[in-house]
PDB file of N, CA and C in Angstrom:
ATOM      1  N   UNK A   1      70.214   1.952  28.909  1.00  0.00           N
ATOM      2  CA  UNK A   1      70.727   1.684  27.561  1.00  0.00           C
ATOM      3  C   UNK A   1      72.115   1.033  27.632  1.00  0.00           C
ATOM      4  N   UNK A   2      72.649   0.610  26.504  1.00  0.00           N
ATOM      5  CA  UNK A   2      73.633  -0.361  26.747  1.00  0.00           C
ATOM      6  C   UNK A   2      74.409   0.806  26.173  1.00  0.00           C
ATOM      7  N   UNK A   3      75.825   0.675  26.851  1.00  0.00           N
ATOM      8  CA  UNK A   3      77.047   1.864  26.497  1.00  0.00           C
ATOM      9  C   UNK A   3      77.818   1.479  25.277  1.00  0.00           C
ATOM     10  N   UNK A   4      77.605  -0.374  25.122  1.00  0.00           N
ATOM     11  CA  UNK A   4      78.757  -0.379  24.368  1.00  0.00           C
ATOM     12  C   UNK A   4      77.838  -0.142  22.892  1.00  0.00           C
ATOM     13  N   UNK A   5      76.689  -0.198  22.426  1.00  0.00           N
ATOM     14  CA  UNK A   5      76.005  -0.228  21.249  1.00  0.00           C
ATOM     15  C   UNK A   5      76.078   1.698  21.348  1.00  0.00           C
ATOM     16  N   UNK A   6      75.941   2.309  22.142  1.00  0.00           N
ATOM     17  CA  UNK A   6      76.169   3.786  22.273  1.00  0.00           C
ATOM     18  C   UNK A   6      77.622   4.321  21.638  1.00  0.00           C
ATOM     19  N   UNK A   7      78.300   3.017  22.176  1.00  0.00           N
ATOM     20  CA  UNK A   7      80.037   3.613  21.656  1.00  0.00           C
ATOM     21  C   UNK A   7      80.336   3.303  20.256  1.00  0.00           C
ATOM     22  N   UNK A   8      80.195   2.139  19.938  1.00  0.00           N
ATOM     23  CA  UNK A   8      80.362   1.456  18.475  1.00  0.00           C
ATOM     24  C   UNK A   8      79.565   2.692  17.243  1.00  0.00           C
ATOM     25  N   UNK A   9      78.422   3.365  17.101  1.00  0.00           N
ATOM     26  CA  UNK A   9      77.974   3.793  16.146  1.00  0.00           C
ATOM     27  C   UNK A   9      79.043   5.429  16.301  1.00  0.00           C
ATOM     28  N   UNK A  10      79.059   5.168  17.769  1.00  0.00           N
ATOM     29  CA  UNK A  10      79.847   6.907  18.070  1.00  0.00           C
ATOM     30  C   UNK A  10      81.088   6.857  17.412  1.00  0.00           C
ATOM     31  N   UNK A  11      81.422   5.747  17.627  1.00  0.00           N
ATOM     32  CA  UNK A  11      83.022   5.740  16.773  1.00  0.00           C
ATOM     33  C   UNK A  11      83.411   5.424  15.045  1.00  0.00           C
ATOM     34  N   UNK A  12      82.318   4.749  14.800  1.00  0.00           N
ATOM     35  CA  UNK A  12      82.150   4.169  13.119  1.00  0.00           C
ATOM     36  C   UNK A  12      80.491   5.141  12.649  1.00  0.00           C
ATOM     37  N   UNK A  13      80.447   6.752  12.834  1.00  0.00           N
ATOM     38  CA  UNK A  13      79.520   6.765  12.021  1.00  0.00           C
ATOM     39  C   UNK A  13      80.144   7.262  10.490  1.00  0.00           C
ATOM     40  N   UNK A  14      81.247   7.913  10.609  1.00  0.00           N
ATOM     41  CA  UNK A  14      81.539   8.186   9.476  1.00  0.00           C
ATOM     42  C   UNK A  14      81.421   7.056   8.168  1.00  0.00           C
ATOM     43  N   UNK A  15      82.304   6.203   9.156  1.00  0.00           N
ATOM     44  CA  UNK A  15      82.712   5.086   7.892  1.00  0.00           C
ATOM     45  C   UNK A  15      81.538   4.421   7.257  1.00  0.00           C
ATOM     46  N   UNK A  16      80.312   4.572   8.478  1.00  0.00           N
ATOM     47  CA  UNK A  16      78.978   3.757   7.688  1.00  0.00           C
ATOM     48  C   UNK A  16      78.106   4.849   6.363  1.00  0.00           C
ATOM     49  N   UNK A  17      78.662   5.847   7.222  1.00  0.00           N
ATOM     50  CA  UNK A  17      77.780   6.845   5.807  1.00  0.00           C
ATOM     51  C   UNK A  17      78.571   7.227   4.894  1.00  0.00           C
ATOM     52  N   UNK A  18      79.398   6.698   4.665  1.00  0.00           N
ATOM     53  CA  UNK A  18      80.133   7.197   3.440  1.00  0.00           C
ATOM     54  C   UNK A  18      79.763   6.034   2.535  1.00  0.00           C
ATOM     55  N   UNK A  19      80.414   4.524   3.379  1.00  0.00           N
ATOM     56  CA  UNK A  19      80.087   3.144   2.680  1.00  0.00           C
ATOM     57  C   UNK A  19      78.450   2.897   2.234  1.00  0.00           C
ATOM     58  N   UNK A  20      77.728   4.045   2.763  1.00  0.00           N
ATOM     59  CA  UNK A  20      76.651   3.723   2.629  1.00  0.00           C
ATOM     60  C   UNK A  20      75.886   4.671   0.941  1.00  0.00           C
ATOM     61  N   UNK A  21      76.527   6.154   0.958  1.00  0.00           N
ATOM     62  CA  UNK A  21      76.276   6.739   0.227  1.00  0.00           C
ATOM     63  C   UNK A  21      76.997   6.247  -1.239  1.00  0.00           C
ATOM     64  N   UNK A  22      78.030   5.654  -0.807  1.00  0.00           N
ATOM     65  CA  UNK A  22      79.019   5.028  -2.255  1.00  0.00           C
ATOM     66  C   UNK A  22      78.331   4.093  -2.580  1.00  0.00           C
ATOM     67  N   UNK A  23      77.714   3.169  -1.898  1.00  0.00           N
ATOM     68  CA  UNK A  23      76.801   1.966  -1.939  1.00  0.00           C
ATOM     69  C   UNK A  23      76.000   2.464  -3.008  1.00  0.00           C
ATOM     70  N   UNK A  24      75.222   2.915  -2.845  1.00  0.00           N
ATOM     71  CA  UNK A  24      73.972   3.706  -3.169  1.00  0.00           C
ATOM     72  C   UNK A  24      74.386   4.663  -4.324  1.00  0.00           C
ATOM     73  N   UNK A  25      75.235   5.712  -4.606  1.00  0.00           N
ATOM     74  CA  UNK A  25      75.600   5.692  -5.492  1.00  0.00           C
ATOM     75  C   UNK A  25      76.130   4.951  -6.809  1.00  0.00           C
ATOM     76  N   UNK A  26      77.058   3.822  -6.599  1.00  0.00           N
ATOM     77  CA  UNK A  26      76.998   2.683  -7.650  1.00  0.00           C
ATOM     78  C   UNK A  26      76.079   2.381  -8.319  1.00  0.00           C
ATOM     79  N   UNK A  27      74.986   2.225  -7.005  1.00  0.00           N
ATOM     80  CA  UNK A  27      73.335   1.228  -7.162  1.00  0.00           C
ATOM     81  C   UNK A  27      73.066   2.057  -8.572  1.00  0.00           C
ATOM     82  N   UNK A  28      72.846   3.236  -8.024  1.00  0.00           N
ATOM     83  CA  UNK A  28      72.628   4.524  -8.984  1.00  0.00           C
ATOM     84  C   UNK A  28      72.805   4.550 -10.054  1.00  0.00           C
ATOM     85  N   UNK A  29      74.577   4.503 -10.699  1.00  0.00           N
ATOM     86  CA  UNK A  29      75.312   4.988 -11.817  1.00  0.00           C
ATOM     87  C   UNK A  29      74.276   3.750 -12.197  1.00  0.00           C
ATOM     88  N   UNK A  30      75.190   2.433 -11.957  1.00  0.00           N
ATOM     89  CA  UNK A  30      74.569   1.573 -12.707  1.00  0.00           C
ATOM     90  C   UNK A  30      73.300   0.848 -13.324  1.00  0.00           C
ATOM     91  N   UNK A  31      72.140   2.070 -12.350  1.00  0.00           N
ATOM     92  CA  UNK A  31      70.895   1.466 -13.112  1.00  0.00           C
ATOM     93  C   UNK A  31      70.717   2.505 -14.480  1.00  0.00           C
ATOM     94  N   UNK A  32      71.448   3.626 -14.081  1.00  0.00           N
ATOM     95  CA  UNK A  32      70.847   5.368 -15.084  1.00  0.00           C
ATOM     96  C   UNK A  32      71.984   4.479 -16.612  1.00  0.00           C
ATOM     97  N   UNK A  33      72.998   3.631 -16.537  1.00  0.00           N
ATOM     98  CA  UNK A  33      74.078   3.263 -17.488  1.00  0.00           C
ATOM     99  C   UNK A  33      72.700   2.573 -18.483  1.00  0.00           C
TER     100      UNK A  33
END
């Protein structure tokens, strides 16, 4: 396996699931508006 695709998600998972749940939340508000 490749180390550096191992390191990159190890170090940015927070930031993707947050950007991801806010994402998705917006999607949200703004279809229920």
């Amino acid at each position: 396996m490749i180390p550096l695709k191992d390191d990159i998600p190890s170090r940015y998972p927070p930031f993707m699931t947050i950007s991801l749940m806010v994402f998705t939340s917006l999607i949200f508000m703004f279809q229920k508006s």
